[in-house]
N, C-alpha and C. Protein backbone atom coordinates (compact mmCIF):
# COMPACT_ATOMS: atom_id res chain seq x y z
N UNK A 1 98.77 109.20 101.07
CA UNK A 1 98.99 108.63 99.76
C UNK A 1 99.46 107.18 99.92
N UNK A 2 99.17 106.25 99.18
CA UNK A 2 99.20 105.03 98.74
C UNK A 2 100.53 104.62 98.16
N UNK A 3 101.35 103.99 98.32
CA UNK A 3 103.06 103.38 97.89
C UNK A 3 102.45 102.30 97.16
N UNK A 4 102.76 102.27 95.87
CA UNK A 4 102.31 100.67 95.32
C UNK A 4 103.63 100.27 94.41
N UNK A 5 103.72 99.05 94.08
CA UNK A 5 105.25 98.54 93.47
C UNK A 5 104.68 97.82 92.72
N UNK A 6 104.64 98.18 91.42
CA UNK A 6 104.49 96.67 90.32
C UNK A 6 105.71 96.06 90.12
N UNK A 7 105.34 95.08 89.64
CA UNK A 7 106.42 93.75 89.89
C UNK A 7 105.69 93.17 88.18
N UNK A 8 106.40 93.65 87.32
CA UNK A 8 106.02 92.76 86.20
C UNK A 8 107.02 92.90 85.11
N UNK A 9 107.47 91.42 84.55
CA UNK A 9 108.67 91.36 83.59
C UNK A 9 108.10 92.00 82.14
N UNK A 10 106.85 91.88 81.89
CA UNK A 10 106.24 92.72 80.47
C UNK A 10 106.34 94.20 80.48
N UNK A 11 107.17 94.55 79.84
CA UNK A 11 107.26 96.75 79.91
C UNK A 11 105.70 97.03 79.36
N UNK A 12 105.46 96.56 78.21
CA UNK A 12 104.29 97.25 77.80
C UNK A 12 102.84 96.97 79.16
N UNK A 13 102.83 95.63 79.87
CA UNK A 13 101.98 95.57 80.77
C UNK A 13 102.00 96.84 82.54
N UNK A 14 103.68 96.14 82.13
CA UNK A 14 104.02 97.22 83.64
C UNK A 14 103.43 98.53 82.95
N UNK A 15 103.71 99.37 81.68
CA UNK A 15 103.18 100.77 81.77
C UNK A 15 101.81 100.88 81.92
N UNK A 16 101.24 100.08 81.07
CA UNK A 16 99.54 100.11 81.50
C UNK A 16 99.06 100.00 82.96
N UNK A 17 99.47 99.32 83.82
CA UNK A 17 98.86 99.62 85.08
C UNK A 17 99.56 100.54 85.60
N UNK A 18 100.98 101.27 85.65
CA UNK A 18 101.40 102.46 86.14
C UNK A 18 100.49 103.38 85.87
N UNK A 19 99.92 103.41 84.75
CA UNK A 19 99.29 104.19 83.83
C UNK A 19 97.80 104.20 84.68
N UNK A 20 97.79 102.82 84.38
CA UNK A 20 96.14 102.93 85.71
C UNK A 20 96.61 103.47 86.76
N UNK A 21 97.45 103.08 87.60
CA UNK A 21 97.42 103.46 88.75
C UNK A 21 97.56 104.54 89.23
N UNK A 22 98.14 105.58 88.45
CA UNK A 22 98.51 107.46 88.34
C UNK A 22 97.27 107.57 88.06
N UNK A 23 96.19 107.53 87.92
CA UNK A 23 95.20 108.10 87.39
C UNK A 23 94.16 108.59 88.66
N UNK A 24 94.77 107.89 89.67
CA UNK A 24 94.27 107.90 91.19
C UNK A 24 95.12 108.84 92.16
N UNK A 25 95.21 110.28 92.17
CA UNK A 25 95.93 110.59 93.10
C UNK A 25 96.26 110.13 94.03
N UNK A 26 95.73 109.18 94.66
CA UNK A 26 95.80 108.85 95.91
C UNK A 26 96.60 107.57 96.33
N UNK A 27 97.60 107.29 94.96
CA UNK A 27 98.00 106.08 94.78
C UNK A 27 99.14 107.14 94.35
N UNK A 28 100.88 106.31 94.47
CA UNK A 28 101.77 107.07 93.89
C UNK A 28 102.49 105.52 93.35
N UNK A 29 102.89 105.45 92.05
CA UNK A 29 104.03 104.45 92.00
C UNK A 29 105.11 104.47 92.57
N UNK A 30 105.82 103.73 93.36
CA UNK A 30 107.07 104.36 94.33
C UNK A 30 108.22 103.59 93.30
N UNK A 31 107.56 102.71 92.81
CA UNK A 31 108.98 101.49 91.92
C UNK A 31 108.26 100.30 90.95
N UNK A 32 108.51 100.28 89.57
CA UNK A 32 108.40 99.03 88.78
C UNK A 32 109.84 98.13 88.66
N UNK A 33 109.24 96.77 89.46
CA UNK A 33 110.11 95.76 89.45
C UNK A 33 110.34 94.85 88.12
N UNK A 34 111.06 94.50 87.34
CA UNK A 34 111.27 93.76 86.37
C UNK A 34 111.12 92.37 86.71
N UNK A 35 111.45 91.66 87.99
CA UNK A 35 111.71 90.40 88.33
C UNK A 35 111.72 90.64 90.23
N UNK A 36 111.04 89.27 89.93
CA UNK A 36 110.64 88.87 92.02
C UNK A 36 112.25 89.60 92.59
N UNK A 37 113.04 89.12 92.41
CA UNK A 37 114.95 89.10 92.82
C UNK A 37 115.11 90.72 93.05
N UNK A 38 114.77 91.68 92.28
CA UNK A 38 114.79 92.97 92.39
C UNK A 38 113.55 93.43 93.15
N UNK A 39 112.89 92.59 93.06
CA UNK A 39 110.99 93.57 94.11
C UNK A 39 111.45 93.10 95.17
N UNK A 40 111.85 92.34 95.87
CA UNK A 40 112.29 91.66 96.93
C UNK A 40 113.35 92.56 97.78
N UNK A 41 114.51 92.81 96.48
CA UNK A 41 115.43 93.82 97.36
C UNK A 41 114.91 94.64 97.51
N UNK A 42 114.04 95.55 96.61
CA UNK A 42 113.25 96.89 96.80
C UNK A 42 112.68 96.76 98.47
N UNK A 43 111.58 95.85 98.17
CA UNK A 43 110.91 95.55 99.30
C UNK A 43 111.09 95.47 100.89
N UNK A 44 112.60 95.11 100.74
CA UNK A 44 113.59 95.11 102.21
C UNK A 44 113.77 95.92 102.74
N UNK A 45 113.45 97.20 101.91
CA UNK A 45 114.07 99.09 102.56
C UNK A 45 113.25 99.38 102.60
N UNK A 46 111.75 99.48 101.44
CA UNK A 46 111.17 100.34 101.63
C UNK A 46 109.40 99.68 102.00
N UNK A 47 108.65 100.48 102.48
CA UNK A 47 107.27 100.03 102.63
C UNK A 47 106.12 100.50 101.86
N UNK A 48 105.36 99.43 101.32
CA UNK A 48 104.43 99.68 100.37
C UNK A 48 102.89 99.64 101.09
N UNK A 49 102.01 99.95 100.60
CA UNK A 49 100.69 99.52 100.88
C UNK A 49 100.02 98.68 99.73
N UNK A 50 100.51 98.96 98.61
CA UNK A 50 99.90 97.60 97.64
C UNK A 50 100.60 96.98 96.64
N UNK A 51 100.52 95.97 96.46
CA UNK A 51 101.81 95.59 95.49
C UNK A 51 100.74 94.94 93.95
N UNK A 52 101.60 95.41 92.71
CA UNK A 52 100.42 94.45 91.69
C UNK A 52 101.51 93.88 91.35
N UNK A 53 101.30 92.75 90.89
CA UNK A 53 102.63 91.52 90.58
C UNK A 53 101.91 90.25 89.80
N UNK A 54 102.54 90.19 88.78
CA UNK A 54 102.40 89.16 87.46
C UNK A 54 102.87 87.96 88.12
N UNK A 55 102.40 87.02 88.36
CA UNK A 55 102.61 85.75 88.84
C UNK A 55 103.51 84.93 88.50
N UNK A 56 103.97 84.75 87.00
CA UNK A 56 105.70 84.52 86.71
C UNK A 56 105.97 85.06 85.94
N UNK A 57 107.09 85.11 86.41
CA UNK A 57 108.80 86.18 86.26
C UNK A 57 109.64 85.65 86.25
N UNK A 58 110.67 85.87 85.00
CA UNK A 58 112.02 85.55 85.09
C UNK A 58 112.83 85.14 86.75
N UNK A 59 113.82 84.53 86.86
CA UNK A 59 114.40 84.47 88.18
C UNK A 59 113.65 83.95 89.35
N UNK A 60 112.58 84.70 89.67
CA UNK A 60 111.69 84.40 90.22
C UNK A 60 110.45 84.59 90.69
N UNK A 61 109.50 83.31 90.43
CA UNK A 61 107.88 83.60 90.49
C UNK A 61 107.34 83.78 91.85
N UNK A 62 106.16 83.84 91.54
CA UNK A 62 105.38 84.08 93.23
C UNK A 62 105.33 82.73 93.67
N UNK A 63 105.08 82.02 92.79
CA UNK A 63 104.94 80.48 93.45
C UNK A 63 106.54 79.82 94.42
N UNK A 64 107.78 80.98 94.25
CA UNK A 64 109.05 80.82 94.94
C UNK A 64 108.46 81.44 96.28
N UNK A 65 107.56 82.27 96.58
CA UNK A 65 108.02 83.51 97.24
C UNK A 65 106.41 83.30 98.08
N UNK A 66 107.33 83.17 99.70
CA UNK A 66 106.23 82.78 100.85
C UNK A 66 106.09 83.73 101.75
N UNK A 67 105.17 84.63 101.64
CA UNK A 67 104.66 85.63 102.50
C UNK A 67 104.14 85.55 103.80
């Protein structure tokens, strides 16, 4: 099974792709992030295989954040 983390400050957007993304057994949501600052700590403990993430966010955007 598949670990994926959305990362998006919109609730109604974050549920729609949770929503997509359950629809795939083979995918599990492990965590919806509100803001980069919290996906980040998430991210430090645990391991994902796909991440979907809204490009800006409160606190902090992807354009902060160097992979």
């Amino acid at each position: 099974m598949y670990e994926v983390v959305i990362i998006e400050d919109d609730p109604m957007v974050a549920m729609i792709n949770k929503q997509y993304v359950t629809e795939n057994k083979h995918f599990h949501v492990a965590a919806v992030c509100r803001d980069g600052s919290s996906a980040l700590e998430y991210l430090a403990s645990h391991t994902v295989q796909l991440v979907i993430i809204d490009v800006y966010m409160p606190k902090m955007n992807l354009s902060l954040i160097h992979i």
